[in-house]
C-alpha atoms as a PDB file:
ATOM      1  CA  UNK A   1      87.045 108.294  84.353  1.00  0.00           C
ATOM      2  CA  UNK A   2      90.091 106.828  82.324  1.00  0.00           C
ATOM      3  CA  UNK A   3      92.156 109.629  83.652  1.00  0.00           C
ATOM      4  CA  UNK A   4      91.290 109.137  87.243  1.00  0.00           C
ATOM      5  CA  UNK A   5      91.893 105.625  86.595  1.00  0.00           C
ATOM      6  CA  UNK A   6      95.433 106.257  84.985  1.00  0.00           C
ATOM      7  CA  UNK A   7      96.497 108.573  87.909  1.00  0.00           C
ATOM      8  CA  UNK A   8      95.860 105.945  90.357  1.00  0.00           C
ATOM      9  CA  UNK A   9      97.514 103.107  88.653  1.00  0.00           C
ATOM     10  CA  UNK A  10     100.304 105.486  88.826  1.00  0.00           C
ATOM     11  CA  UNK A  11      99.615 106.253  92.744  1.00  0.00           C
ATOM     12  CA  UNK A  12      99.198 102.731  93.730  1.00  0.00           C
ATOM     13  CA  UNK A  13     102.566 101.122  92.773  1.00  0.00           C
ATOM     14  CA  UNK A  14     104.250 103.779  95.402  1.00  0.00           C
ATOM     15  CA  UNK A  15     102.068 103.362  98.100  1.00  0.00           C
ATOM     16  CA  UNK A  16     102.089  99.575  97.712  1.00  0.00           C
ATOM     17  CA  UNK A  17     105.432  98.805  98.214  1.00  0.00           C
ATOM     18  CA  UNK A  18     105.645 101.250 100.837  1.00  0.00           C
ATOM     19  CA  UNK A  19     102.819  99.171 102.665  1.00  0.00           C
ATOM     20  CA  UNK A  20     105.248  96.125 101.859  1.00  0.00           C
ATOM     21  CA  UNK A  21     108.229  97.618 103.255  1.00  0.00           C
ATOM     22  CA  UNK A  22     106.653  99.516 106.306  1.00  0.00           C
ATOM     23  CA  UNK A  23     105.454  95.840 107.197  1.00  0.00           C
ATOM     24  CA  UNK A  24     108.998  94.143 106.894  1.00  0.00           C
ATOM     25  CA  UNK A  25     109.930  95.823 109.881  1.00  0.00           C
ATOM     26  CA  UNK A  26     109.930  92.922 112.685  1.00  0.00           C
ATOM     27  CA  UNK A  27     111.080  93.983 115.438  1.00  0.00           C
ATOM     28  CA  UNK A  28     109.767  98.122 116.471  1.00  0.00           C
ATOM     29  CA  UNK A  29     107.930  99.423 113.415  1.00  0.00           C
ATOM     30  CA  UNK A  30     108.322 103.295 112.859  1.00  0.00           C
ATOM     31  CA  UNK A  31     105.411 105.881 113.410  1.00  0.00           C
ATOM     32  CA  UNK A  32     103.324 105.796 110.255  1.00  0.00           C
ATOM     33  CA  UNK A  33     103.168 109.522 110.732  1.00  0.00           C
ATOM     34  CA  UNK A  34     106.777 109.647 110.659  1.00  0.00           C
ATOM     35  CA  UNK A  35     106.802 107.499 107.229  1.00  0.00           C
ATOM     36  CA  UNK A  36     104.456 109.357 105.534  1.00  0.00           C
ATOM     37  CA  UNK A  37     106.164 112.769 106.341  1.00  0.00           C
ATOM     38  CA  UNK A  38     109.644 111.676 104.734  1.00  0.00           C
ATOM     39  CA  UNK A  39     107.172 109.910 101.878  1.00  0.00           C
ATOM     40  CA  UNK A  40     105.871 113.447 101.560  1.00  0.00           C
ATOM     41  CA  UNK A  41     109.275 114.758 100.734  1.00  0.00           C
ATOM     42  CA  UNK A  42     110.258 112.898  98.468  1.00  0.00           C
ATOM     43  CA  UNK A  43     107.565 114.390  96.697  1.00  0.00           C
ATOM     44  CA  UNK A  44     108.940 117.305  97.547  1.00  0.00           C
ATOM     45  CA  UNK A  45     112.492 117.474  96.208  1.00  0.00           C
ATOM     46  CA  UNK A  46     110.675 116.589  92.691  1.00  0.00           C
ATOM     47  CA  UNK A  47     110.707 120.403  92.086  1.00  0.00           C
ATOM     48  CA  UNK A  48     114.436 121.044  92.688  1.00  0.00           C
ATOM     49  CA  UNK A  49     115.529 117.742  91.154  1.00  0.00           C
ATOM     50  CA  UNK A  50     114.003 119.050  87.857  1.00  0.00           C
ATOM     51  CA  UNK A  51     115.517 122.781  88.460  1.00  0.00           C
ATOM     52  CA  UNK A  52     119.127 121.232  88.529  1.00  0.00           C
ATOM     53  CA  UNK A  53     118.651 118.656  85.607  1.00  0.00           C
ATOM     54  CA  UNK A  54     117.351 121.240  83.298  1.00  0.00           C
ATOM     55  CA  UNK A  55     120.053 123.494  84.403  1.00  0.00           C
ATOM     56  CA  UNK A  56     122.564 120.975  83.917  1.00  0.00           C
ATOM     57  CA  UNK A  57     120.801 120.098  80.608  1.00  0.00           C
ATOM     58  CA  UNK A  58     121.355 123.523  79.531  1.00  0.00           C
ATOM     59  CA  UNK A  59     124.936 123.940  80.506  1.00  0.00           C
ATOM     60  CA  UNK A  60     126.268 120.586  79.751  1.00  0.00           C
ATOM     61  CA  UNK A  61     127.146 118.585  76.321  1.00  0.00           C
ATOM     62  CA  UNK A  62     124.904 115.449  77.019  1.00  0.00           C
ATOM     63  CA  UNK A  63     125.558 111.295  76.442  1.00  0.00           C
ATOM     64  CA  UNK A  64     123.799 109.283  77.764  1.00  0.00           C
ATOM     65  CA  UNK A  65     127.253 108.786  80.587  1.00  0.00           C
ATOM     66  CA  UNK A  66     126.561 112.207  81.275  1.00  0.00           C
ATOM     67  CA  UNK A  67     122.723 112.058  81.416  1.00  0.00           C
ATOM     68  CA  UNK A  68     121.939 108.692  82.952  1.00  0.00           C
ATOM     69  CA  UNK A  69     124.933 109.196  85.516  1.00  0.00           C
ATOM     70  CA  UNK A  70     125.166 112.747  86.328  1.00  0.00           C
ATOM     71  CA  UNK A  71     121.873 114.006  85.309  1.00  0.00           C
ATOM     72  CA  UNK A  72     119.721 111.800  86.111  1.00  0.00           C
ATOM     73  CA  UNK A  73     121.249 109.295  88.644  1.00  0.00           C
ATOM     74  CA  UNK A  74     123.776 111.589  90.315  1.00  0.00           C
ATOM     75  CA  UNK A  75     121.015 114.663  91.130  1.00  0.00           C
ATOM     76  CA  UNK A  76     117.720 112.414  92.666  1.00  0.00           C
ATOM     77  CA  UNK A  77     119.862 110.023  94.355  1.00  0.00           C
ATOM     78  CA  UNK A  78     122.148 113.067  95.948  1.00  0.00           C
ATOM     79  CA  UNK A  79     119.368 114.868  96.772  1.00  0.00           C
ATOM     80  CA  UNK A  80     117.757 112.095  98.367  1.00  0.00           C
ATOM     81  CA  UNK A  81     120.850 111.208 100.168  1.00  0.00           C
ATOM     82  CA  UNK A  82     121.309 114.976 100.936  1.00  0.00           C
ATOM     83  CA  UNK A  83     117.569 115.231 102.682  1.00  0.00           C
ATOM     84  CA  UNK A  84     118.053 112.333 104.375  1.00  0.00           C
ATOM     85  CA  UNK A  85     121.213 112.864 106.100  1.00  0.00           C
ATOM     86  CA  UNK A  86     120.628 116.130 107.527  1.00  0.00           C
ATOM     87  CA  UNK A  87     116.808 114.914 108.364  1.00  0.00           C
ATOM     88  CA  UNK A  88     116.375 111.512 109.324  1.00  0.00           C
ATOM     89  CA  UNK A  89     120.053 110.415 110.334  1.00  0.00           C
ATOM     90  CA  UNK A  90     120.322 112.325 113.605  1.00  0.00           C
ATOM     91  CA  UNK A  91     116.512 111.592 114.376  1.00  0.00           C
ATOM     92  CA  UNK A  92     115.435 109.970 117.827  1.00  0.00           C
ATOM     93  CA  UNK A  93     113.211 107.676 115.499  1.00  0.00           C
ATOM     94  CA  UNK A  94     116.011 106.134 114.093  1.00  0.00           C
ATOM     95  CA  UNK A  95     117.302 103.521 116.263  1.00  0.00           C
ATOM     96  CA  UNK A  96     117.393 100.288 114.590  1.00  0.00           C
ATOM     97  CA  UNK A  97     119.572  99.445 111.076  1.00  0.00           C
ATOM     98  CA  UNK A  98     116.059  98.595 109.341  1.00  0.00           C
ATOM     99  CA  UNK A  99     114.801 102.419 109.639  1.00  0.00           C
ATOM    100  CA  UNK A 100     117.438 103.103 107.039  1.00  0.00           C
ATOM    101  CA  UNK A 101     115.926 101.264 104.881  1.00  0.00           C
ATOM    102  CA  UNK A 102     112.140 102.217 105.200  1.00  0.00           C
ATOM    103  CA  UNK A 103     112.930 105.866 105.481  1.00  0.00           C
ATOM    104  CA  UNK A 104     115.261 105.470 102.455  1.00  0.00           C
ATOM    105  CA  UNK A 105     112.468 103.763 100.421  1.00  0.00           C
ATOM    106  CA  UNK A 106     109.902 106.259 101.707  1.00  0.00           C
ATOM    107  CA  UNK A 107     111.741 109.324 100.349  1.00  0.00           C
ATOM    108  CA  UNK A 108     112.529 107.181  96.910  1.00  0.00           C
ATOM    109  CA  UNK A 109     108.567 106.060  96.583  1.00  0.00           C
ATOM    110  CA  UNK A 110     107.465 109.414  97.319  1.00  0.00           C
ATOM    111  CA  UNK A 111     110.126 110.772  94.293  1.00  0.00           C
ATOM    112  CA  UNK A 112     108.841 107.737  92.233  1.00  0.00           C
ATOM    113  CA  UNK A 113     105.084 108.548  92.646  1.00  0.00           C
ATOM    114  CA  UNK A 114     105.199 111.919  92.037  1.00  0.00           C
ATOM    115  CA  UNK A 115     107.582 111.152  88.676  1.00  0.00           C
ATOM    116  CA  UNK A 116     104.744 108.592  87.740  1.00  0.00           C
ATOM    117  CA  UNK A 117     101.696 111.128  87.563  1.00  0.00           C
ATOM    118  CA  UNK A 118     103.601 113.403  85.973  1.00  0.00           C
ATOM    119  CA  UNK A 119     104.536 110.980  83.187  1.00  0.00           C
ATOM    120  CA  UNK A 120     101.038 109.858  83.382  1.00  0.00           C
ATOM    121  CA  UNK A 121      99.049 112.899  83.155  1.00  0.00           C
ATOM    122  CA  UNK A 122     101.908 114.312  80.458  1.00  0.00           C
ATOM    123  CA  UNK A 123     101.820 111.593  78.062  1.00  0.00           C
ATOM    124  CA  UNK A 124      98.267 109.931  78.291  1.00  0.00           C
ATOM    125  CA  UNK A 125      99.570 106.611  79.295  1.00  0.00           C
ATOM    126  CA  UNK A 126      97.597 103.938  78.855  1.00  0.00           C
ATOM    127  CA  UNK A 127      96.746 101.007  82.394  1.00  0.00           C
ATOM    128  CA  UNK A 128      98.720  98.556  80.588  1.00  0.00           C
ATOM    129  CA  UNK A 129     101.985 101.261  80.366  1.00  0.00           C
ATOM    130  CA  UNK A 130     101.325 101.883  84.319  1.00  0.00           C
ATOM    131  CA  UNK A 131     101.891  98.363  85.008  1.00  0.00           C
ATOM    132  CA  UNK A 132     104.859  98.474  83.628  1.00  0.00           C
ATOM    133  CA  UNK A 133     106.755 101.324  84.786  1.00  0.00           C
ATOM    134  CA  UNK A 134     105.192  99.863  88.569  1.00  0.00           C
ATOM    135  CA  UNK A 135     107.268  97.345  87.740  1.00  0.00           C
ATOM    136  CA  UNK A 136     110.668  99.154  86.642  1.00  0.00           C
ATOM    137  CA  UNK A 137     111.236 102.444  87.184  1.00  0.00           C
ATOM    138  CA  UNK A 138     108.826 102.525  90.561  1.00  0.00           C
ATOM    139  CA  UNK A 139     110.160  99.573  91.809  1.00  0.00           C
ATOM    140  CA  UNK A 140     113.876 100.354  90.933  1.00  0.00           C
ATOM    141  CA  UNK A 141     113.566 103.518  92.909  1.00  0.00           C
ATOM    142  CA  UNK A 142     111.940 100.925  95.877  1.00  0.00           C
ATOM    143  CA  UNK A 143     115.457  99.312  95.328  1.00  0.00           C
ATOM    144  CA  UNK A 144     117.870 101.983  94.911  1.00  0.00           C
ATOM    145  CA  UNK A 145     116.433 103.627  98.611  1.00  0.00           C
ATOM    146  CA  UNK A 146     117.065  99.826  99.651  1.00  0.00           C
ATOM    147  CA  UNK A 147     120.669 100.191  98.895  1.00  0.00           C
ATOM    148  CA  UNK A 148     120.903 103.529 100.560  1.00  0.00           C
ATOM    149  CA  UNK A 149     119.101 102.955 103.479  1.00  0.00           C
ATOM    150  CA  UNK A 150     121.282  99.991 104.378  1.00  0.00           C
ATOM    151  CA  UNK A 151     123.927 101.377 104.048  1.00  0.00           C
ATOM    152  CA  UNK A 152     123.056 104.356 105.921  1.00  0.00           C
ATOM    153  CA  UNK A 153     121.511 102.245 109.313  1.00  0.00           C
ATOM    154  CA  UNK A 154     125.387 100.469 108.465  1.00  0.00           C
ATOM    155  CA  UNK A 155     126.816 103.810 109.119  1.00  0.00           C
ATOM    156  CA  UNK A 156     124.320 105.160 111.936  1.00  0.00           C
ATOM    157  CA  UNK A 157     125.300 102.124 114.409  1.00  0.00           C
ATOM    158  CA  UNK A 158     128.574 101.059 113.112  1.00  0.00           C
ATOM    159  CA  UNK A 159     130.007 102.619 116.885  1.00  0.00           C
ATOM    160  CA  UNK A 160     131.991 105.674 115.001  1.00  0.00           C
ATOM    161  CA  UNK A 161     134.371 102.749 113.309  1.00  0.00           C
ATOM    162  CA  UNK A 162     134.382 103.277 109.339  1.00  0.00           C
ATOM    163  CA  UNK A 163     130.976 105.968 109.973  1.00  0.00           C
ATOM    164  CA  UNK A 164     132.125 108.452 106.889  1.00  0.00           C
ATOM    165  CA  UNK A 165     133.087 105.690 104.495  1.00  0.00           C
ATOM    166  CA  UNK A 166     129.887 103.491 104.931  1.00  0.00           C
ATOM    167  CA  UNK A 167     127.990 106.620 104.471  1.00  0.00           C
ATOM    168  CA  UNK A 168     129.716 107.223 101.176  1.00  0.00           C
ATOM    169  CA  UNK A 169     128.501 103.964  99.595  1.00  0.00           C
ATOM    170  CA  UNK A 170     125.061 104.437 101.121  1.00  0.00           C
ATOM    171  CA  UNK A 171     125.408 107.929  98.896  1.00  0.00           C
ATOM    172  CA  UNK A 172     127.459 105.953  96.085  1.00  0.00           C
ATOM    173  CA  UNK A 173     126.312 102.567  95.388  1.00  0.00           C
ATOM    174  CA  UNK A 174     122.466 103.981  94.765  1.00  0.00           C
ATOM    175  CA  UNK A 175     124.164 106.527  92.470  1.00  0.00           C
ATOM    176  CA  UNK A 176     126.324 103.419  90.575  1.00  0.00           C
ATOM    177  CA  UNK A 177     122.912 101.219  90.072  1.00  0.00           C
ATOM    178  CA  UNK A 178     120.580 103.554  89.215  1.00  0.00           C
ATOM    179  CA  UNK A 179     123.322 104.865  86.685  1.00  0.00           C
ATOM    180  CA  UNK A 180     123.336 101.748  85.247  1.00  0.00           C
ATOM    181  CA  UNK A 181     119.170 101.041  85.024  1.00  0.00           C
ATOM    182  CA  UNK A 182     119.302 104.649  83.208  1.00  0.00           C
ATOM    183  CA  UNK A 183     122.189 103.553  80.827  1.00  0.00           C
ATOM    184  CA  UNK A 184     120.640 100.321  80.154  1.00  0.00           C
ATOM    185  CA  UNK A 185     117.517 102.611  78.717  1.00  0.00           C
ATOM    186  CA  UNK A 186     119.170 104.981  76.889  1.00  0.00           C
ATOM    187  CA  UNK A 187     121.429 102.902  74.913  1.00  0.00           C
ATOM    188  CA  UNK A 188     119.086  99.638  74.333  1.00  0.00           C
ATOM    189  CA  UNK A 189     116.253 101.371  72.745  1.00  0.00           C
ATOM    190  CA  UNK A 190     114.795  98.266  70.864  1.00  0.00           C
ATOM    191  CA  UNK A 191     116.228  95.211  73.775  1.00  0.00           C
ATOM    192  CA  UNK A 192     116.165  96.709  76.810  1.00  0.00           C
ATOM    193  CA  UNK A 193     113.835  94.119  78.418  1.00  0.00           C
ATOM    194  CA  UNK A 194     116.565  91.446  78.426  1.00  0.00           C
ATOM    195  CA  UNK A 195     118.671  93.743  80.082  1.00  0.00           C
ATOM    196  CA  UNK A 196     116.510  95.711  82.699  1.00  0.00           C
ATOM    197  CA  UNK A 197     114.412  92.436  84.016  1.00  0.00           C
ATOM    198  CA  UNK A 198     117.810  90.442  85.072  1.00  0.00           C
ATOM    199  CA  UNK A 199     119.263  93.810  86.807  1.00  0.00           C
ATOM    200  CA  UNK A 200     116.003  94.113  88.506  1.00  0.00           C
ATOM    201  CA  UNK A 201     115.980  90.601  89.610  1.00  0.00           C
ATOM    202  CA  UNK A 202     119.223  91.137  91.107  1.00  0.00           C
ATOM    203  CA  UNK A 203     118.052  94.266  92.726  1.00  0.00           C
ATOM    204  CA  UNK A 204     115.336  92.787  94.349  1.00  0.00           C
ATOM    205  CA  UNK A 205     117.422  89.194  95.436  1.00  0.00           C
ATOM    206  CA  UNK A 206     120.611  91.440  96.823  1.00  0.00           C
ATOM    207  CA  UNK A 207     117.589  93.992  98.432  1.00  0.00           C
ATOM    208  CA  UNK A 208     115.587  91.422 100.430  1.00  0.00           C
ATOM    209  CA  UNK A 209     118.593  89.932 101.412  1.00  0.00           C
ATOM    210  CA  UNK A 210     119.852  93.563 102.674  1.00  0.00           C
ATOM    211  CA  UNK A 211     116.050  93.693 104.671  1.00  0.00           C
ATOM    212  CA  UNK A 212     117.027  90.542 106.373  1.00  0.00           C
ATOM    213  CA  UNK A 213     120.395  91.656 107.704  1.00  0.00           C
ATOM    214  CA  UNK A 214     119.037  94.991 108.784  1.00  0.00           C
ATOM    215  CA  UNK A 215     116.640  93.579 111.228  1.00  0.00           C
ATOM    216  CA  UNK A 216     118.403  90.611 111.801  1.00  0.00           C
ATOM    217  CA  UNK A 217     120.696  93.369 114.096  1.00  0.00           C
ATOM    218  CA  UNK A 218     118.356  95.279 115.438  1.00  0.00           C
ATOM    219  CA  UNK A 219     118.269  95.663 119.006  1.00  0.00           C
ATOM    220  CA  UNK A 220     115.055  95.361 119.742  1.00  0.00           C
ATOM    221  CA  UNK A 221     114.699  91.573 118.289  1.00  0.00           C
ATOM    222  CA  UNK A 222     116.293  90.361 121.780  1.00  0.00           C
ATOM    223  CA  UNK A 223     113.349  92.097 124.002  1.00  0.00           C
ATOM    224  CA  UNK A 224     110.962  90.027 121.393  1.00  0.00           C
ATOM    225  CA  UNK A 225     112.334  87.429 122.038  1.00  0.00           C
ATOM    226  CA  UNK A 226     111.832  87.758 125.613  1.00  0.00           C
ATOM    227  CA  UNK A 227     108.101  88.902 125.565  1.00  0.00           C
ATOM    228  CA  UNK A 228     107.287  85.968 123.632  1.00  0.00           C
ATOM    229  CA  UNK A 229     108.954  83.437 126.016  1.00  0.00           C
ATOM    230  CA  UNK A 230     107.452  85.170 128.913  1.00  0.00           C
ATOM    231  CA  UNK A 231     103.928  84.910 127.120  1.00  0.00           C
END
């Protein structure tokens, strides 16, 4: 009973903020179908993610530049970027800056949730331990698709100007942050709360402020606009 109980604290946290996020967008929400599918592989690309790490692991002279940045960091958030791209970018259910972002944080929670049970069932974590990592790691992951997934919806109706540039932040600035959060861990063993909870509050300020720009251009918003006047 304690086990099912830990698994699900580690389920929830994912599926939460995807609730949150699938319900930010105002304008012409996305299929849930369609969400769940890209939530379902980012569960997924768990498998290869940990096939190149360990291989990397194995072949490399770790520090924790090399394993929070290239490791860590640069493999999920290039294979994230990676599936994405040749997935979701080109789709017909793409058509508004805001899908970025909810397809970005759909792949991330799905990575997140499945990286949760596993460090759940592995390590007998305790409720108290799930509520905390729902609060980091799951949520940082919630953030760093946030970045991406701007970014990306930037790139996708940006008109061709600047397209391959804004696409490499949406691939790079995910990468730099999450680099960061992983650095902040590995070198702060005994203080890393006093680092980690600011960077996360800036996460979250700079990412809701990144949800309200998305849909602030979507097209859609005008034909709202006109359904509720004509109501």
């Amino acid at each position: 009973m304690l086990l099912l109980s830990v698994i699900t604290s580690a389920v929830a946290p994912g599926l939460a903020l995807l609730t949150f996020f699938y319900l930010k967008d105002k304008y012409d929400q996305e299929p849930l179908l369609m969400v769940l599918k890209v939530f379902l592989l980012g569960m997924m690309i768990v498998l290869p993610v940990m096939i190149i790490q360990r291989g990397l692991v194995l072949g490399l002279d770790g520090g924790p530049y090399v394993d929070s940045f290239l490791i860590s960091a640069g493999v999920e958030e290039a294979l994230k970027w990676f599936v994405l791209y040749h997935m979701i970018y080109n789709h017909t259910e793409f058509d508004e800056p805001y899908d970025g972002i909810l397809y970005a944080v759909a792949i991330s929670l799905g990575f997140a949730t499945i990286e949760n049970v596993m460090y759940a069932w592995y390590s007998n974590a305790s409720i108290g331990t799930m509520i905390l990592r729902a609060l980091l790691p799951v949520s940082g992951h919630a953030m760093f698709g946030v970045i991406m997934g701007y970014h990306m919806g930037r790139a996708k109706f940006s008109g061709g100007v600047k397209t391959r540039k804004i696409l490499l932040i949406s691939l790079l600035l995910p990468w730099l942050w999450h680099g960061i959060y992983d650095f902040l861990l590995a070198t702060t063993a005994n203080y890393w709360i006093w680092f980690i909870v600011p960077l996360m509050a800036v996460l979250w300020y700079g990412g809701m402020g990144k949800v309200a720009r998305a849909n602030s251009r979507s097209p859609f918003r005008f034909l709202k606009r006109e359904e509720e006047v004509n109501l």
